[in-house]
N, C-alpha and C. Protein backbone atom coordinates (compact mmCIF):
# COMPACT_ATOMS: atom_id res chain seq x y z
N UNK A 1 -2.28 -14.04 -6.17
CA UNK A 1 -1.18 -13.15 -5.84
C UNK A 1 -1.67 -12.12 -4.82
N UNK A 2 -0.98 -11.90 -3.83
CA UNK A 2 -1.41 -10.87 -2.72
C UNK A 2 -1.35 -9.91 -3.09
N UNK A 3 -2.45 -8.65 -2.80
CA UNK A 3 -1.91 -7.37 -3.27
C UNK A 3 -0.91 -6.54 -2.16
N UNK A 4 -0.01 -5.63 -2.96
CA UNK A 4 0.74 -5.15 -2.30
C UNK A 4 -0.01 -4.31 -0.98
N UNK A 5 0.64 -4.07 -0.17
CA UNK A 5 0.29 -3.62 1.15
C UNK A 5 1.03 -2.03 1.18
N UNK A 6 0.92 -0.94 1.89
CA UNK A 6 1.47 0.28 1.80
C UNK A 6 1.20 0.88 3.24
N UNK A 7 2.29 1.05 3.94
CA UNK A 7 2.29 1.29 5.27
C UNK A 7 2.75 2.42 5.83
N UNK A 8 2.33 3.37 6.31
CA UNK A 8 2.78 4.29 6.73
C UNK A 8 2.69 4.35 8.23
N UNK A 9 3.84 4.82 9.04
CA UNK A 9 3.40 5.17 10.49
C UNK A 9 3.82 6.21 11.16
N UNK A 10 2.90 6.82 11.65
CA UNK A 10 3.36 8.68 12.43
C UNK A 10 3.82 8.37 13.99
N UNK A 11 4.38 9.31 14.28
CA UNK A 11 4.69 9.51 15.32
C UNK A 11 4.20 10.77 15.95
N UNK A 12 3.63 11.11 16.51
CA UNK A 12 2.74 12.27 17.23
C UNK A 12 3.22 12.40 18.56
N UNK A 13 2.68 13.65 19.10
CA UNK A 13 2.90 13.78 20.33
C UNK A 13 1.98 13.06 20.97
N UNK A 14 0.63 12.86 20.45
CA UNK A 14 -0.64 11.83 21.27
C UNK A 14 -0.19 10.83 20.65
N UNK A 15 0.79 10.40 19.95
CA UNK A 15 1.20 8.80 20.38
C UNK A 15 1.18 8.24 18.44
N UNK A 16 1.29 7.06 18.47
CA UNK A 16 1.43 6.45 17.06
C UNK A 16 0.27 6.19 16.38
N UNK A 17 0.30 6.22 14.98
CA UNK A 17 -0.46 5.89 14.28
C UNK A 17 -0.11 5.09 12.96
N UNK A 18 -0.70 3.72 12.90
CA UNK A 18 -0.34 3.01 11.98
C UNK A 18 -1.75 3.05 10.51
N UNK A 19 -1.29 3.37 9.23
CA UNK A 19 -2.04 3.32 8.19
C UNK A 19 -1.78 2.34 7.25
N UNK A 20 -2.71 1.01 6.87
CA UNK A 20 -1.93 0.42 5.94
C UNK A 20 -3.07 -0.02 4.50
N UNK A 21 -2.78 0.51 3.75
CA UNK A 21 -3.67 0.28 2.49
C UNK A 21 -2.99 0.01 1.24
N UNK A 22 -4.25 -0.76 0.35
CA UNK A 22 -4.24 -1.72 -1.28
C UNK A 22 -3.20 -0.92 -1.90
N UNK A 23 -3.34 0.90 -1.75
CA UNK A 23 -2.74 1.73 -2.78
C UNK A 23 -2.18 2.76 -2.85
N UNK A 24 -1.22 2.89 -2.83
CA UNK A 24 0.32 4.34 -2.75
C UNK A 24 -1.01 5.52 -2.22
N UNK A 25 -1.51 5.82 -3.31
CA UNK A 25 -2.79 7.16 -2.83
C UNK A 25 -3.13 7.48 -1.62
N UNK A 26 -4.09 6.09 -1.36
CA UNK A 26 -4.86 6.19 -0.52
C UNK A 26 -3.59 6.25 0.88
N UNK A 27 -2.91 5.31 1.41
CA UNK A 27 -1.88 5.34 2.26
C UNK A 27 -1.57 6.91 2.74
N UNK A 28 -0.92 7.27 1.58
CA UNK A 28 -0.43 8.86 1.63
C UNK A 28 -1.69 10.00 2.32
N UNK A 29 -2.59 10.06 1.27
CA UNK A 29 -3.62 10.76 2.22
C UNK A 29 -4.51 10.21 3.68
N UNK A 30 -3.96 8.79 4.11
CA UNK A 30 -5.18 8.81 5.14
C UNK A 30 -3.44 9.69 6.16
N UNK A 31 -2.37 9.24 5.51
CA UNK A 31 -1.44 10.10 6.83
C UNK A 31 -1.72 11.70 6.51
N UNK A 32 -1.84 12.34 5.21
CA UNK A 32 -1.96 13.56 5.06
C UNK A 32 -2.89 14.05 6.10
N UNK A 33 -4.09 13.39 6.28
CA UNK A 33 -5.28 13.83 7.11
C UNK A 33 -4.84 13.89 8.64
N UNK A 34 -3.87 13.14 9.11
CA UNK A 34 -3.39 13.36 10.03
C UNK A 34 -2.60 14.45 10.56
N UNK A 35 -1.88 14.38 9.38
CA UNK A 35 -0.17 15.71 9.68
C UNK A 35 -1.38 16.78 9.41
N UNK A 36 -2.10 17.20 9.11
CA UNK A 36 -2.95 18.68 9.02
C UNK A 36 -3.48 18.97 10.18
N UNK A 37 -3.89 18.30 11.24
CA UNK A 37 -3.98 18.48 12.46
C UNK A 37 -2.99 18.96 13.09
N UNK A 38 -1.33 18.85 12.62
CA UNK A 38 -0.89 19.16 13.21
C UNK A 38 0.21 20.54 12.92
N UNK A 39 -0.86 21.17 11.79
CA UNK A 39 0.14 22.26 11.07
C UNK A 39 0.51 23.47 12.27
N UNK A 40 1.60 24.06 11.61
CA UNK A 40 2.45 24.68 12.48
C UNK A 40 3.27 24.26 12.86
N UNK A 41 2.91 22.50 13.15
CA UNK A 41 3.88 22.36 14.19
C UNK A 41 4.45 20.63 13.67
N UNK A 42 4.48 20.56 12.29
CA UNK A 42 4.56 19.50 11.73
C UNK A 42 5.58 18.68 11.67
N UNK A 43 6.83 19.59 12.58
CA UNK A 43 8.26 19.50 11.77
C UNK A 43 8.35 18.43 13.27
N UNK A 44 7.35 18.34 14.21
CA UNK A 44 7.43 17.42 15.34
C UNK A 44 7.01 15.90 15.04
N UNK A 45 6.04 15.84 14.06
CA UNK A 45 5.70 14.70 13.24
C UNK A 45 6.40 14.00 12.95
N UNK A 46 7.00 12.66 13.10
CA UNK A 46 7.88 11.61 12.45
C UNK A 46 7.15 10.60 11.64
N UNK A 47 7.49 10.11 10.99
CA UNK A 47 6.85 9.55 10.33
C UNK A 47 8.04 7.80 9.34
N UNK A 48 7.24 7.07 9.09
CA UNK A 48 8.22 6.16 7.89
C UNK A 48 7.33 5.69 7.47
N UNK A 49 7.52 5.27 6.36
CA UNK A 49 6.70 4.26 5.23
C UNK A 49 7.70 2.73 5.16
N UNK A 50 6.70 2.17 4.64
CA UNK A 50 7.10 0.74 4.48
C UNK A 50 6.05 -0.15 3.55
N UNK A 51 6.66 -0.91 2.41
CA UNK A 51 5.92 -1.27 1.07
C UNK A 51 7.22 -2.36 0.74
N UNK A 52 6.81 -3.16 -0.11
CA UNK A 52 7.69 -3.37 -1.01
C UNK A 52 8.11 -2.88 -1.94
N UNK A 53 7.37 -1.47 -2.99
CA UNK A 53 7.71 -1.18 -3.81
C UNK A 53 8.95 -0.03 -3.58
N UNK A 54 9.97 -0.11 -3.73
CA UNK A 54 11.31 0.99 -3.04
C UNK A 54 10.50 2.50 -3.82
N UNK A 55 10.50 2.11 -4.74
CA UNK A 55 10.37 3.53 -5.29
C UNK A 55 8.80 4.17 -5.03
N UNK A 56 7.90 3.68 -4.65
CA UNK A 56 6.74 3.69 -4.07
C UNK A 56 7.19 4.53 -2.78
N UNK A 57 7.60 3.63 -1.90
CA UNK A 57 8.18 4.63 -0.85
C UNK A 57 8.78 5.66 -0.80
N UNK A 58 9.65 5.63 -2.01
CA UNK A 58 10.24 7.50 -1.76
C UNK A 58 9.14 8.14 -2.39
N UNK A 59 8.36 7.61 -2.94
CA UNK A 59 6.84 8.92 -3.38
C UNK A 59 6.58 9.33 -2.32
N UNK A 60 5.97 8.15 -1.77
CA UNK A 60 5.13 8.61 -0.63
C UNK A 60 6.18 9.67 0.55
N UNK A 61 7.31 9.12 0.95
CA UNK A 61 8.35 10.05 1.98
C UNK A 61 8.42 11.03 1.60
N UNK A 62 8.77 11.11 0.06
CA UNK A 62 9.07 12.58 -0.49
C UNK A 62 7.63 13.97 -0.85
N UNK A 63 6.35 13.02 -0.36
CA UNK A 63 5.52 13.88 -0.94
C UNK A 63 5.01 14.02 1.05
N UNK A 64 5.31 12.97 1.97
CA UNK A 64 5.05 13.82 3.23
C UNK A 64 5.80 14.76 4.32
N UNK A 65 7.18 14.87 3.52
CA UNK A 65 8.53 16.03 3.35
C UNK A 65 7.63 17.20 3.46
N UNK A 66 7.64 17.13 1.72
CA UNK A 66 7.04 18.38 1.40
C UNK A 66 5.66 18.96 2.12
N UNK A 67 4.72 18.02 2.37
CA UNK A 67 3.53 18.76 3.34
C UNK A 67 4.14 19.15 4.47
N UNK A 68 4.56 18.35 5.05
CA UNK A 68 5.05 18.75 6.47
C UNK A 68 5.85 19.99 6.49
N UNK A 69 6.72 20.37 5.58
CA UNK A 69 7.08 22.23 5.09
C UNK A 69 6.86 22.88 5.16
N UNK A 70 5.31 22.54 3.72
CA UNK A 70 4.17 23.19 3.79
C UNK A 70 3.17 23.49 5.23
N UNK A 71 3.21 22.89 5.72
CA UNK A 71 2.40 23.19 7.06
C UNK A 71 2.64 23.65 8.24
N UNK A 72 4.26 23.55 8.27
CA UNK A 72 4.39 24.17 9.18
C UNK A 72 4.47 25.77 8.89
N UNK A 73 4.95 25.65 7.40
CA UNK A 73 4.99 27.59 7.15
C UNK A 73 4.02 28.20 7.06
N UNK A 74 2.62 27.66 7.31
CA UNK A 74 1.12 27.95 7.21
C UNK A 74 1.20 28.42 8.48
């Protein structure tokens, strides 16, 4: 059985970035490490996820919402 795949991809002003890993976690933080580079100014960040698991994905969307908030009000 394949393991599930977890995809996230940013949109930056220096251009795209694709992340795709085994596990919801890891996915989420290798984009977290990204959007922190770009605090202040986060709300320029786009971003989508893509998984099979639906509800997997709104974790992950809904928890890089909230950083991106968080960082820009920093």
């Amino acid at each position: 059985m394949p393991e599930a795949q977890f995809q996230v991809t940013l949109e930056t002003r220096d251009g795209r970035r694709v992340f795709t890993a085994p596990v919801e976690r890891e996915a989420a933080l290798m984009a977290e490490s990204v959007m922190r580079r770009y605090e202040g100014q986060t709300l320029t960040v786009g971003f989508s996820v893509n998984c099979a698991d639906r509800e997997a994905s709104h974790r992950i969307a809904f928890y890089l919402t909230d950083l991106a908030l968080e960082l820009n009000l920093a």
